[in-house]
Every structure is written in C-alpha cells, then in structure tokens.
C-alpha atoms as a PDB file:
ATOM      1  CA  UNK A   1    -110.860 -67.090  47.678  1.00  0.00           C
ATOM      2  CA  UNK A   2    -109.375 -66.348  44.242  1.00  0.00           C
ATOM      3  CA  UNK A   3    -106.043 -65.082  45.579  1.00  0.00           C
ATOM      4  CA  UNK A   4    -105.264 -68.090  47.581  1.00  0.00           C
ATOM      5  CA  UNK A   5    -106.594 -69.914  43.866  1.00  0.00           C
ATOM      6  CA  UNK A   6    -103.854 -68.473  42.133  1.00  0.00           C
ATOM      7  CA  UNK A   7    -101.106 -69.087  44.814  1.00  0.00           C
ATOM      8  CA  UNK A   8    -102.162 -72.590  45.267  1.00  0.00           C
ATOM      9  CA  UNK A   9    -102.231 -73.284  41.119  1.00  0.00           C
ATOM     10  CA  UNK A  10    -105.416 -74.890  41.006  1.00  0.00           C
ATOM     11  CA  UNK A  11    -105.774 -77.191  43.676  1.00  0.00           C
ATOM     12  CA  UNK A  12    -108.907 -75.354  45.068  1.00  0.00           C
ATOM     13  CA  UNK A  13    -111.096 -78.036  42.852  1.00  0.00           C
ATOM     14  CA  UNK A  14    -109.419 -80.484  45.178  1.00  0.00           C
ATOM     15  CA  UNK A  15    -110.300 -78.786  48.396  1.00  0.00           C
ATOM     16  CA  UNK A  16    -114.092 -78.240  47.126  1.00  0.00           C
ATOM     17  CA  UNK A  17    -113.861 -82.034  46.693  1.00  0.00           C
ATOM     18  CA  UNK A  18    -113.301 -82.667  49.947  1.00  0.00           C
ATOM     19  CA  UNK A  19    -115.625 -80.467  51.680  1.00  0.00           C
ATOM     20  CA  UNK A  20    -118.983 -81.932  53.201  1.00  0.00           C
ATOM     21  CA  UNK A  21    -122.035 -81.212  51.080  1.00  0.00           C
ATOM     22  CA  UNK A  22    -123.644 -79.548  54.058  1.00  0.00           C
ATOM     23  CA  UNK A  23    -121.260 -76.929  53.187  1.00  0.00           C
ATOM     24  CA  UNK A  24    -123.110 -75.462  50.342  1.00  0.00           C
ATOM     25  CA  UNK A  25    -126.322 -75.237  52.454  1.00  0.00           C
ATOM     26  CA  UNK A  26    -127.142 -71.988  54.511  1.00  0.00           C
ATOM     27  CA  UNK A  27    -126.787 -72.071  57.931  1.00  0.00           C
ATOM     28  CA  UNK A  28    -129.798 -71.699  60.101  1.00  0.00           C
ATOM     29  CA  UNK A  29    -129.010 -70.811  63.519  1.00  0.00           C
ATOM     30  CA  UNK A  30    -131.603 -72.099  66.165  1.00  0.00           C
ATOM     31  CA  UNK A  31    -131.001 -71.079  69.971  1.00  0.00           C
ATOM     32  CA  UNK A  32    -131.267 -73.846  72.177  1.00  0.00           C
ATOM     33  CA  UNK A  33    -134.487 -72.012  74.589  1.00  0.00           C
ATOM     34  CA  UNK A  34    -136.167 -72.518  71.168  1.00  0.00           C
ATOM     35  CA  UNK A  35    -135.797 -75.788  70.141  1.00  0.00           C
ATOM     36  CA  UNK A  36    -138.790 -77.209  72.120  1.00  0.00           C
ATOM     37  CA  UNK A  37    -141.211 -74.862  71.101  1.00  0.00           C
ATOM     38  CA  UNK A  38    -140.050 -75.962  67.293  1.00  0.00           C
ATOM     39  CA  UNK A  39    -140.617 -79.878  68.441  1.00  0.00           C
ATOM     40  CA  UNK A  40    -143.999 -78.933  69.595  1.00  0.00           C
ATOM     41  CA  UNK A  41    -145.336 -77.298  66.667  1.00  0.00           C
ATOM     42  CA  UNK A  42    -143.684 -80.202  64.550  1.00  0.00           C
ATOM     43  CA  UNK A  43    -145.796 -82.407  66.145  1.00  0.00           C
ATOM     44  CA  UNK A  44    -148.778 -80.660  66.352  1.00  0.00           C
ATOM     45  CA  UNK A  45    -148.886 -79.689  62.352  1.00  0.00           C
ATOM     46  CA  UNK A  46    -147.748 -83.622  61.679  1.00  0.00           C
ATOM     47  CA  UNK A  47    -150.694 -84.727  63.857  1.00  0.00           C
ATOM     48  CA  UNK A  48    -153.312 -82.010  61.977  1.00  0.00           C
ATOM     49  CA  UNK A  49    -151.238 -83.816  58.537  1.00  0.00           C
ATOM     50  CA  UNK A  50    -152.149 -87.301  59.937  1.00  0.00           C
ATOM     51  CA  UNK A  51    -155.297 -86.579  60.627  1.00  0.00           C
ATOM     52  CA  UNK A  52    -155.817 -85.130  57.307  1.00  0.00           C
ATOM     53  CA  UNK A  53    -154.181 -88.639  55.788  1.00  0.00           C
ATOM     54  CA  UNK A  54    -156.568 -90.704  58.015  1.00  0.00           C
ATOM     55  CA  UNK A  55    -159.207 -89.502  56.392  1.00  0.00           C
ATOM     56  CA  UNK A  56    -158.418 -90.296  53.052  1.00  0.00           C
ATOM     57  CA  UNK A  57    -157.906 -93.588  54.023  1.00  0.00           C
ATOM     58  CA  UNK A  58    -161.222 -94.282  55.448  1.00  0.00           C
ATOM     59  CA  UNK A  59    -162.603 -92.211  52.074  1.00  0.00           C
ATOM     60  CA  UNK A  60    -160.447 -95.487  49.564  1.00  0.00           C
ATOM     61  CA  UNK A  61    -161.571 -98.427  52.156  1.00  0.00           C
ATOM     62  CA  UNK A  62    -165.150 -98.035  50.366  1.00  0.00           C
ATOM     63  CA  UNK A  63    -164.445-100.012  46.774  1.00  0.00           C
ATOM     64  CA  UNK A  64    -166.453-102.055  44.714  1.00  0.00           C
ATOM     65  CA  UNK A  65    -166.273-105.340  45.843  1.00  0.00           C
ATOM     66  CA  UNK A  66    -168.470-106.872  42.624  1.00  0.00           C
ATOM     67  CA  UNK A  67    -165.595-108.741  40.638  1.00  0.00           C
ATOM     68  CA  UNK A  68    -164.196-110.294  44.050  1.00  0.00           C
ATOM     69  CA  UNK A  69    -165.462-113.792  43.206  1.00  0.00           C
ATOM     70  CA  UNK A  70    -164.156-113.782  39.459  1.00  0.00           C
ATOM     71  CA  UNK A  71    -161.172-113.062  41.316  1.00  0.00           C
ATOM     72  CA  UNK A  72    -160.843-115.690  43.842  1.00  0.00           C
ATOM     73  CA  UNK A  73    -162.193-118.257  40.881  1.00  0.00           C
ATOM     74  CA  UNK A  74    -159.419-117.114  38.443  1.00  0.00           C
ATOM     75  CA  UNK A  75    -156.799-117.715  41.597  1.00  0.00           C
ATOM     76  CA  UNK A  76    -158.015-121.185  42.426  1.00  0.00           C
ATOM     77  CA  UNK A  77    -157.127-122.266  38.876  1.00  0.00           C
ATOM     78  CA  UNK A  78    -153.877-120.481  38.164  1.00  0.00           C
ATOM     79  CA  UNK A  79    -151.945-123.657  39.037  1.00  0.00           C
ATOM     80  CA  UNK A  80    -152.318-126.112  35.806  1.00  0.00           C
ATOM     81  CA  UNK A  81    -154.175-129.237  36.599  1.00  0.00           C
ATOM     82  CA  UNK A  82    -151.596-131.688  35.283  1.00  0.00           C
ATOM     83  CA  UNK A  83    -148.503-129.830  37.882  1.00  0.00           C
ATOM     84  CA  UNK A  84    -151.769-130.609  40.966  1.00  0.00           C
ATOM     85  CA  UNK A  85    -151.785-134.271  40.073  1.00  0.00           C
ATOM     86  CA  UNK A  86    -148.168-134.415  39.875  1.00  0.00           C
ATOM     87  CA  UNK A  87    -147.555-132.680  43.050  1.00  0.00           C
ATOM     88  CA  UNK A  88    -150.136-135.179  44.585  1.00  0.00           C
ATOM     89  CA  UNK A  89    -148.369-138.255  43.587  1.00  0.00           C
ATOM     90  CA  UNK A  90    -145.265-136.830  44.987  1.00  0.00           C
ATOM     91  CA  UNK A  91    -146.415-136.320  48.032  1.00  0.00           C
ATOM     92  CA  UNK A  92    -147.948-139.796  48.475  1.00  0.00           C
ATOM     93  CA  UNK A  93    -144.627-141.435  47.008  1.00  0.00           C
ATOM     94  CA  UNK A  94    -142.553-138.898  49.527  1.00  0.00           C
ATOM     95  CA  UNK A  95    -145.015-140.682  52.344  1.00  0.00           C
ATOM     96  CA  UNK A  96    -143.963-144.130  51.479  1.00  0.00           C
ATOM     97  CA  UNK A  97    -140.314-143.434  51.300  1.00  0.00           C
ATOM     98  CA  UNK A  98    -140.528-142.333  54.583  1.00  0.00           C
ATOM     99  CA  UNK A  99    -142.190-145.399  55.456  1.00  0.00           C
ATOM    100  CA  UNK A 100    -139.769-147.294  54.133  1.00  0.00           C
ATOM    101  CA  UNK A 101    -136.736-145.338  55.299  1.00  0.00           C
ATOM    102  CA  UNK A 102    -138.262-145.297  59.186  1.00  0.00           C
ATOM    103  CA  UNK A 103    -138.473-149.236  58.695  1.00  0.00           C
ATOM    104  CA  UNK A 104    -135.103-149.273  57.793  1.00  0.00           C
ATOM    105  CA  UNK A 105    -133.687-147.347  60.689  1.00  0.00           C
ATOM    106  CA  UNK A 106    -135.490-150.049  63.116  1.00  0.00           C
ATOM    107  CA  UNK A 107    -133.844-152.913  61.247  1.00  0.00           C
ATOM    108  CA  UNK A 108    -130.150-150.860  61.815  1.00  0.00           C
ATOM    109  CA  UNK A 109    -130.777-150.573  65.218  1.00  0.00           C
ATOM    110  CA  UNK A 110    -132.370-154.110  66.075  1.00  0.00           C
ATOM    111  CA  UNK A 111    -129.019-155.546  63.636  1.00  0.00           C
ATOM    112  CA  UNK A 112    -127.270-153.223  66.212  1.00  0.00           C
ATOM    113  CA  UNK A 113    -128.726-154.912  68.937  1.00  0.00           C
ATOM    114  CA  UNK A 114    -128.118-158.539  67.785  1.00  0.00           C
ATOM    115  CA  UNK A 115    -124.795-157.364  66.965  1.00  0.00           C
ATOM    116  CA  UNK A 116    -124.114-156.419  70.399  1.00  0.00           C
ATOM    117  CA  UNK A 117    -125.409-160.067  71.556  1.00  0.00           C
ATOM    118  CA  UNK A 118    -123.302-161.467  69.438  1.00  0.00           C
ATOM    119  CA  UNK A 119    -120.090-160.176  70.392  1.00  0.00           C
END
C-alpha cells in the first residue's frame, strides 16, 4: 500500500524481504471433494507419459554393437605394463610379510608361554 509506504518511511523494502516467495504466486483455490479426482487424472496422464518414455527406451536399446571389442581391448591395456609388474611384486612381498609377521606373533606367544613357566 503506498500510503502505509509513506507513513512507514521506507521500510516496506524490508517487509517485502521478509515475505515468503509463495507470496508473489497466484493463489489457486482447490475444494477438498476435488482433490481426488485431480490425483487420478495425475496419474493416469503420468502413466500415458511413462508409457510414452518406455518406448523410447526400448527404440535406444538397439545400438551398434561393432566397435565393442576395440573397446574392451583398449580397456585391458589402459593400466601401463611397468605399474602391473610393480603391483605384482607388491603383492607377493605384502604375502611374505605376512608370513613373517604371523611367525612372529607365534614366537610372542610361545615366549609368553615359557615366560609364564618360568615365573
């Protein structure tokens, strides 16, 4: 309201602030006996949609399948050789620490054992 703008000096730009942006959207009134029959022809027009979609789907499922094996061939190689090996001898120097380390714990607890006699 511009009167209460002037009596107020200004300060309507803080009250637009602070009003919900709903508030600039019309209001749509919907009585409550009609609300179902709304739902139902939601549903129906998103099922005739989905249909529609399903469609489509089936329509890109049919592609050319010809450069699959370059593919495949180009992924089995995009790991360098050299990082393989390395990997490999990792894993068999991981095995052998493990080794070791299991040995270890048997001597700790057969020391614990003896220990135990001893005292």
């Amino acid at each position: 309201d511009p009167a209460e703008d002037r009596e107020d000096g200004g300060s309507s730009s803080q009250r637009d602030e602070l009003r919900s942006p709903w508030s600039s959207l019309p209001s749509v009134y919907i009585h409550a006996d009609d609300v179902l029959k709304i739902l139902k022809a939601f549903v129906r027009d998103f099922d005739k949609l989905r249909e529609k979609e399903g469609s489509a789907k089936e329509v890109l499922q049919v592609r050319d399948s010809s450069k699959d094996g370059e593919y495949w061939e180009a992924l089995a190689h995009v790991i360098p050789e050299p990082t393989l090996k390395l990997w490999d001898a990792l894993a068999v120097a991981l095995e052998e620490y493990h080794e070791v380390l299991a040995h270890r714990a048997g001597l700790l607890a057969e020391a614990a054992v003896l220990q135990q006699q001893n005292s």
